[in-house]
C-alpha atoms as a PDB file:
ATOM      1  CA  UNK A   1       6.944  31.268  51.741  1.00  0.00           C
ATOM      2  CA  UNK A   2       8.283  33.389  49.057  1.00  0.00           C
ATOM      3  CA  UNK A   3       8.643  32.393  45.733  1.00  0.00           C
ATOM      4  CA  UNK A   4      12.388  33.196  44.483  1.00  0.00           C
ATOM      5  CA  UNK A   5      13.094  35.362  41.545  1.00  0.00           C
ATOM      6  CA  UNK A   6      15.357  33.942  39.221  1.00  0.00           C
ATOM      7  CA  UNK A   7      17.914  36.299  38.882  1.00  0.00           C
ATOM      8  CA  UNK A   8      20.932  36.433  36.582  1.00  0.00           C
ATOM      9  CA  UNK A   9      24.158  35.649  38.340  1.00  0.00           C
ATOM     10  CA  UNK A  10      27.740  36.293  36.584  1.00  0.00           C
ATOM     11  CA  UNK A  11      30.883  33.782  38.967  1.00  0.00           C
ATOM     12  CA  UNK A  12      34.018  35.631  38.629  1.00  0.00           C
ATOM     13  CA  UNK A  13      36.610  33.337  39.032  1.00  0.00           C
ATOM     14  CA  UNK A  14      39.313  35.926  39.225  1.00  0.00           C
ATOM     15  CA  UNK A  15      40.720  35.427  35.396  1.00  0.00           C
ATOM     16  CA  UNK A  16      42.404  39.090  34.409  1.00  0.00           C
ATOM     17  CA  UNK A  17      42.108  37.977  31.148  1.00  0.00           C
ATOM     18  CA  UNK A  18      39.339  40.101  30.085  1.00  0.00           C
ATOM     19  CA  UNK A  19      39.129  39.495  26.081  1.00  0.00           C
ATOM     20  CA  UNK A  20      38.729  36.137  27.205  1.00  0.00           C
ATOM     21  CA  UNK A  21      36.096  36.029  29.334  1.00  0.00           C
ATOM     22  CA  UNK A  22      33.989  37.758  26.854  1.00  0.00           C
ATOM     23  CA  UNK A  23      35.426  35.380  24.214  1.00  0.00           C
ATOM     24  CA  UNK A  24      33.802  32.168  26.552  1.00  0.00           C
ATOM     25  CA  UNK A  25      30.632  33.651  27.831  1.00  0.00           C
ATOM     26  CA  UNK A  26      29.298  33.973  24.071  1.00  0.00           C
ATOM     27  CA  UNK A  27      30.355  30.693  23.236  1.00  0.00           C
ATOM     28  CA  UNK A  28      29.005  29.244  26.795  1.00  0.00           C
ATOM     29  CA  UNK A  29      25.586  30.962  26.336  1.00  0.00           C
ATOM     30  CA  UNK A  30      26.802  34.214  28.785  1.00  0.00           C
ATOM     31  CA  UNK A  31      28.456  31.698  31.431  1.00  0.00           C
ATOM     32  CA  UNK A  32      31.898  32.531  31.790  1.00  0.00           C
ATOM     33  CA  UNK A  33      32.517  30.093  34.538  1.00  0.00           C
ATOM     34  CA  UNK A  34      31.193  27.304  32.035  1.00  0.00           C
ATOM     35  CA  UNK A  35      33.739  26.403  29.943  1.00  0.00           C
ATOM     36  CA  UNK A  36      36.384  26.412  32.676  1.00  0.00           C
ATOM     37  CA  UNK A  37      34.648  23.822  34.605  1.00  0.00           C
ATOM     38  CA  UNK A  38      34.042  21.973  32.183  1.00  0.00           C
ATOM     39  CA  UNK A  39      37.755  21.350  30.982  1.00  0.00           C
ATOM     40  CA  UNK A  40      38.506  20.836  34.622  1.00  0.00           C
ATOM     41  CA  UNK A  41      35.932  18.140  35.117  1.00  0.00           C
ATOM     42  CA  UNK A  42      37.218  16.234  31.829  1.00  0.00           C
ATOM     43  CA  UNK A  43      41.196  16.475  33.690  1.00  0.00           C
ATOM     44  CA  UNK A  44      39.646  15.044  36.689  1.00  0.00           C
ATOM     45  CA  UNK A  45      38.442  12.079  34.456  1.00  0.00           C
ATOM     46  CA  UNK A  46      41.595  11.707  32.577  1.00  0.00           C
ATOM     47  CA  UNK A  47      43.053  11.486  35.843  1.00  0.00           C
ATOM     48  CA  UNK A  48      40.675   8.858  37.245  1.00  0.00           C
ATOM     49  CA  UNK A  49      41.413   6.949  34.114  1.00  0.00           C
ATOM     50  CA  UNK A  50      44.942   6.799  34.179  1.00  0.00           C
ATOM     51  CA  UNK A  51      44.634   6.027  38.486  1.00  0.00           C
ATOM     52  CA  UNK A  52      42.740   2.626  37.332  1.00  0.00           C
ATOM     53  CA  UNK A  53      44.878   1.663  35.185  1.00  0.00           C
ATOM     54  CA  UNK A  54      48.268   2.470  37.300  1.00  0.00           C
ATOM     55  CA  UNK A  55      49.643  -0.068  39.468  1.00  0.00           C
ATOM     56  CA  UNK A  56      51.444   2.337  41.755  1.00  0.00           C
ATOM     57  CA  UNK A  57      48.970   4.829  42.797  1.00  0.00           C
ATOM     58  CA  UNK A  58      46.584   3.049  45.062  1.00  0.00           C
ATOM     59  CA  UNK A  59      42.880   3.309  44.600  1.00  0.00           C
ATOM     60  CA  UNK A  60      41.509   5.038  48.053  1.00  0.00           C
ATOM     61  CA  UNK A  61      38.005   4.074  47.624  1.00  0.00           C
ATOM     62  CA  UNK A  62      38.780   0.480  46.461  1.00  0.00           C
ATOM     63  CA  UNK A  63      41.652  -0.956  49.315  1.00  0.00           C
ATOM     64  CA  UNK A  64      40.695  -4.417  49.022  1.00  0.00           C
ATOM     65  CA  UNK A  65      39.182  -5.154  44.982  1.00  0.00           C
ATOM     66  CA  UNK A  66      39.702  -8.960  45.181  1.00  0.00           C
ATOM     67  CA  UNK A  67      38.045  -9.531  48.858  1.00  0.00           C
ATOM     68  CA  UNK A  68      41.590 -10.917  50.333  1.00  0.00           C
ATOM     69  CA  UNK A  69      40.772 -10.093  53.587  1.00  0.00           C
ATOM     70  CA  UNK A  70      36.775 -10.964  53.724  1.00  0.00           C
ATOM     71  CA  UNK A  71      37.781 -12.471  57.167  1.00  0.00           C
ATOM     72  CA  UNK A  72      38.582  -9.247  58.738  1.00  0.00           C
ATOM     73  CA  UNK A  73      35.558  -7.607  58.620  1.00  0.00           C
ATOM     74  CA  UNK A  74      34.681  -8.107  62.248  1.00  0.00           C
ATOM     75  CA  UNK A  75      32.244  -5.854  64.299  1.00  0.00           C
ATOM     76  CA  UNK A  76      31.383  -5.740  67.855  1.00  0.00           C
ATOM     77  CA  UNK A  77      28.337  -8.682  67.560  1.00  0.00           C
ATOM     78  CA  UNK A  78      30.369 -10.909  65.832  1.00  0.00           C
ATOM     79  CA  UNK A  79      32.945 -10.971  69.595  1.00  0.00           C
ATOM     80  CA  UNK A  80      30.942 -10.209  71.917  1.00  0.00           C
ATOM     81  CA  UNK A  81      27.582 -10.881  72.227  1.00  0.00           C
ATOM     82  CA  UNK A  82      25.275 -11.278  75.048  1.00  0.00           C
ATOM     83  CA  UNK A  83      22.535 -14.314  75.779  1.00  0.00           C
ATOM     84  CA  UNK A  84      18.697 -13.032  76.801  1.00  0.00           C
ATOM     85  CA  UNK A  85      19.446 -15.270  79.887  1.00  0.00           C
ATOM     86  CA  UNK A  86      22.680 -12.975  81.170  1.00  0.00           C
ATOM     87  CA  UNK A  87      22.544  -9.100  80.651  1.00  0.00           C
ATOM     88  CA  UNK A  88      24.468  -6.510  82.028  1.00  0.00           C
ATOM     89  CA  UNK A  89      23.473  -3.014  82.264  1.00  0.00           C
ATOM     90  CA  UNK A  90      22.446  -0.567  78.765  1.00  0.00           C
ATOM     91  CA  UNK A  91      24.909   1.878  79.742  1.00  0.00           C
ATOM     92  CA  UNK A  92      27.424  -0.783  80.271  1.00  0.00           C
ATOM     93  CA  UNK A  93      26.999  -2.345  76.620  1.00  0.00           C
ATOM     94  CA  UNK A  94      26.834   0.817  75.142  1.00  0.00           C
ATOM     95  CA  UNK A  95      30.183   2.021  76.502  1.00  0.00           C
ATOM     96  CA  UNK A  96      31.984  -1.858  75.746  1.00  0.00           C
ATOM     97  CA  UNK A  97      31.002  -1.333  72.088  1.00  0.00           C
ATOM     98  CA  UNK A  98      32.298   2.436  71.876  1.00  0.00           C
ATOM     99  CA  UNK A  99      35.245   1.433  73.494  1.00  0.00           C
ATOM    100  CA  UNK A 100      35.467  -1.594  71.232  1.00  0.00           C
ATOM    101  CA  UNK A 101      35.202   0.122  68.129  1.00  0.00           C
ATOM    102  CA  UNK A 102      37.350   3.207  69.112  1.00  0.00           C
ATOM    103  CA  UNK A 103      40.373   0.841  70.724  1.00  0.00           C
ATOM    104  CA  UNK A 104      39.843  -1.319  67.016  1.00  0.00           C
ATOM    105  CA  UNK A 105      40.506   1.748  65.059  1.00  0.00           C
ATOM    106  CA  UNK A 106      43.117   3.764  66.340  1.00  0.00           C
ATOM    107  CA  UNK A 107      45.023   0.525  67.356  1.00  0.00           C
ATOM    108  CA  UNK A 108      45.178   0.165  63.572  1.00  0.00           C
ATOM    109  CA  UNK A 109      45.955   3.385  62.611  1.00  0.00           C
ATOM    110  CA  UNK A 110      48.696   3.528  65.025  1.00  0.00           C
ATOM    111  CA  UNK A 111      50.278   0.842  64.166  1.00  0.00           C
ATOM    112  CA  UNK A 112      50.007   0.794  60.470  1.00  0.00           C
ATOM    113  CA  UNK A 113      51.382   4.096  60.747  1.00  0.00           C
ATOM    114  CA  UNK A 114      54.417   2.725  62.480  1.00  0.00           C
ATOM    115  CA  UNK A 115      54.693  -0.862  60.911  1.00  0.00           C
ATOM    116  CA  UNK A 116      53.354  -0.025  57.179  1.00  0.00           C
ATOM    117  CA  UNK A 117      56.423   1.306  55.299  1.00  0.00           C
ATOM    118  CA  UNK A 118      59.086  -1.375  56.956  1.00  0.00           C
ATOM    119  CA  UNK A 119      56.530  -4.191  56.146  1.00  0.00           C
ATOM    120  CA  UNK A 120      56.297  -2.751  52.447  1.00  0.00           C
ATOM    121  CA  UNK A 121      59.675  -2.860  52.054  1.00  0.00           C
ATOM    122  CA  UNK A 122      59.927  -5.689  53.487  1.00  0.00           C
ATOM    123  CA  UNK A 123      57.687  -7.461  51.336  1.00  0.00           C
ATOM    124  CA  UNK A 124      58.487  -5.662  48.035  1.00  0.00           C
ATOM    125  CA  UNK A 125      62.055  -7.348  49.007  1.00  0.00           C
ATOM    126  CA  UNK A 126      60.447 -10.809  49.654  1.00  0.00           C
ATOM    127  CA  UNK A 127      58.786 -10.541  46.694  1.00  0.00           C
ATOM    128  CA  UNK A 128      61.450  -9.504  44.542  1.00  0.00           C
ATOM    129  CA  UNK A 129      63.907 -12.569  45.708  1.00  0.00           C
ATOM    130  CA  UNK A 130      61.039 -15.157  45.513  1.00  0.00           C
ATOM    131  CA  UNK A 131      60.717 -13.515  41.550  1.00  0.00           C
ATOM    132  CA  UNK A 132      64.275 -13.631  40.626  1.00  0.00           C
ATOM    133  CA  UNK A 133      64.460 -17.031  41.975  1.00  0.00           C
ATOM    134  CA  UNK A 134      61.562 -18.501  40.425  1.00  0.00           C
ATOM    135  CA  UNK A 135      62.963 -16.569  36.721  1.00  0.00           C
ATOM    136  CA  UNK A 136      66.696 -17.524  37.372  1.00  0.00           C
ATOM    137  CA  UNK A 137      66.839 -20.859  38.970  1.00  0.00           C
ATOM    138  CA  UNK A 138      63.488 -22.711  39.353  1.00  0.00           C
ATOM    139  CA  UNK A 139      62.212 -21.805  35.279  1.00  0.00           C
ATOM    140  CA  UNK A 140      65.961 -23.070  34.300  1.00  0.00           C
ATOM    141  CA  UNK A 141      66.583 -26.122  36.588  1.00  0.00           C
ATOM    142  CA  UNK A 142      63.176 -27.545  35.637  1.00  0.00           C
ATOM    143  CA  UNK A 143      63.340 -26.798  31.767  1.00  0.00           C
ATOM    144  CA  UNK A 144      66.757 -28.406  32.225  1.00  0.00           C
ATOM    145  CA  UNK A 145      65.382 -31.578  33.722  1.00  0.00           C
ATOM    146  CA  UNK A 146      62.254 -31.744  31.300  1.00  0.00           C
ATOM    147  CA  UNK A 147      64.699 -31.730  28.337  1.00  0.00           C
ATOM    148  CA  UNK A 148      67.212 -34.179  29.574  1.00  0.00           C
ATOM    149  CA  UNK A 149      64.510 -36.655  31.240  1.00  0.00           C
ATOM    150  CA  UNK A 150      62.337 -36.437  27.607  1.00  0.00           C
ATOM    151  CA  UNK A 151      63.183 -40.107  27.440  1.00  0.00           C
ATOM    152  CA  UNK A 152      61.907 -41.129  30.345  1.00  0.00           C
ATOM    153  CA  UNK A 153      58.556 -39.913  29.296  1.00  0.00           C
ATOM    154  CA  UNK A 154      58.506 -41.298  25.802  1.00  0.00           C
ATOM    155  CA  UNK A 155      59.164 -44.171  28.306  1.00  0.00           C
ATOM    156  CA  UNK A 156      56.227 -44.195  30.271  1.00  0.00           C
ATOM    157  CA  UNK A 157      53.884 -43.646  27.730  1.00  0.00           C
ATOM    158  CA  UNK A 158      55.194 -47.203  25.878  1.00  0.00           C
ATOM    159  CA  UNK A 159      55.021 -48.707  29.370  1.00  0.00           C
ATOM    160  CA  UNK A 160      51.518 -47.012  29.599  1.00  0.00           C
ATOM    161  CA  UNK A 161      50.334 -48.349  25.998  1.00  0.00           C
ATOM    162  CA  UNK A 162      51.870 -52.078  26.194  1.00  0.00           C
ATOM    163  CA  UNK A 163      50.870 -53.363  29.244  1.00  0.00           C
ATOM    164  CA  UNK A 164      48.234 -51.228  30.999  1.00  0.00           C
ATOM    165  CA  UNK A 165      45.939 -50.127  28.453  1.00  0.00           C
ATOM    166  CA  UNK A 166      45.364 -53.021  27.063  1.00  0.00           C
ATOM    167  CA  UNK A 167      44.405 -54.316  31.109  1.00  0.00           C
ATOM    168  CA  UNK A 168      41.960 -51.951  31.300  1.00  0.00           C
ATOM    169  CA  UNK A 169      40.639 -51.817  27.600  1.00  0.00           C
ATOM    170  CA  UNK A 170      40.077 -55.793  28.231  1.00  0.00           C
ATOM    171  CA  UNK A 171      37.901 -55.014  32.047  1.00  0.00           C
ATOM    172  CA  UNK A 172      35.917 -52.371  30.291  1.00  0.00           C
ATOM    173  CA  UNK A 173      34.989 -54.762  27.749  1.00  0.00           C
ATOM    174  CA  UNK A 174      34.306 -57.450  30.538  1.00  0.00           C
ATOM    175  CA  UNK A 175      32.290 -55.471  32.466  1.00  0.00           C
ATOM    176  CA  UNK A 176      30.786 -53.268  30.342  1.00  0.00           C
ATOM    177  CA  UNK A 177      28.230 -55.447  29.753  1.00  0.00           C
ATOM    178  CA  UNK A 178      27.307 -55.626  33.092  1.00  0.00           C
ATOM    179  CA  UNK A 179      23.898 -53.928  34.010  1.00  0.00           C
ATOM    180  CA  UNK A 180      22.145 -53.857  37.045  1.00  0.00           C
ATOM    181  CA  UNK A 181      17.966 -53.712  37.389  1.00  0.00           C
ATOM    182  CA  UNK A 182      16.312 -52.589  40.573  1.00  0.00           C
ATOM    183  CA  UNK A 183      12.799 -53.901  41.504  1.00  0.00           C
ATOM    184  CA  UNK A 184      10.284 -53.542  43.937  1.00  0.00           C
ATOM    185  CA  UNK A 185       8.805 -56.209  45.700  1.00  0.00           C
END
């Protein structure tokens, strides 16, 4: 093995900028390239930053950050498996579970990509009716029916404190003296 000489390298990154260049590589310690990546590094993370906190870009990495759909995570041994008593052959089981898992995924990917936009706009719709009815009628009619039945509650709570508070006030005096002693013959 030979031992590598550490030679000096300059990465031109195709600025034409020449005063520049010379301008970064002192301040970078004679790496031109330096600087540059760096600011490009801190955009990514800006970018990453803002895509965590924005509701309408979806996070690729993260598609399910609540565990919704923990139910769905199904492999091959968890539909078909095989008792020690009954086998048939290696090349057999091999092939099932290729086929499984290939038929699985491209089944999905088919039809999401035929069925996902019309079911998102489907459901954005769904969703948006089931909001403005719950805002606009449901919120109103039952703040209107909590202020006009306000009597009936001031009601029940007299009802409540006359007759069956006192009941049970007297049977937890009653029985509240009431103790019970095991023992062991």
């Amino acid at each position: 093995m030979r031992a590598a000489a550490d030679v000096d390298a300059e990465i031109y990154l195709g600025d034409e900028e020449g005063d520049n260049e010379d301008e970064e590589s002192e301040s970078n310690g004679g790496q031109p390239w330096k600087g540059r990546l760096e600011t490009v590094v801190e955009e990514e993370e800006e970018e990453d930053i803002i895509s965590t906190q924005s509701d309408t870009r979806p996070l690729l990495n993260e598609r399910d950050p609540r565990q919704i759909n923990e139910c769905l995570k199904v492999s091959f041994e968890d539909v078909i498996a095989e008792p020690t008593a009954v086998r048939s052959g290696d090349r057999v089981w091999l092939w099932s579970h290729a086929l499984f898992e290939v038929s699985r995924v491209w089944s999905y990917r088919i039809i999401t990509a035929l069925l996902a936009a019309p079911v998102s706009i489907l459901a954005g719709i769904l969703f948006a009716v089931l909001s403005f009815l719950h805002i606009w009628l449901l919120s109103p009619c039952i703040k209107a029916i909590l202020v006009n039945t306000g009597w009936l509650e001031t009601l029940w709570h007299s009802i409540l404190d006359i007759f069956i508070l006192p009941f049970f006030y007297s049977a937890a005096k009653c029985y509240g003296g009431v103790g019970v002693r095991l023992t062991q013959e």
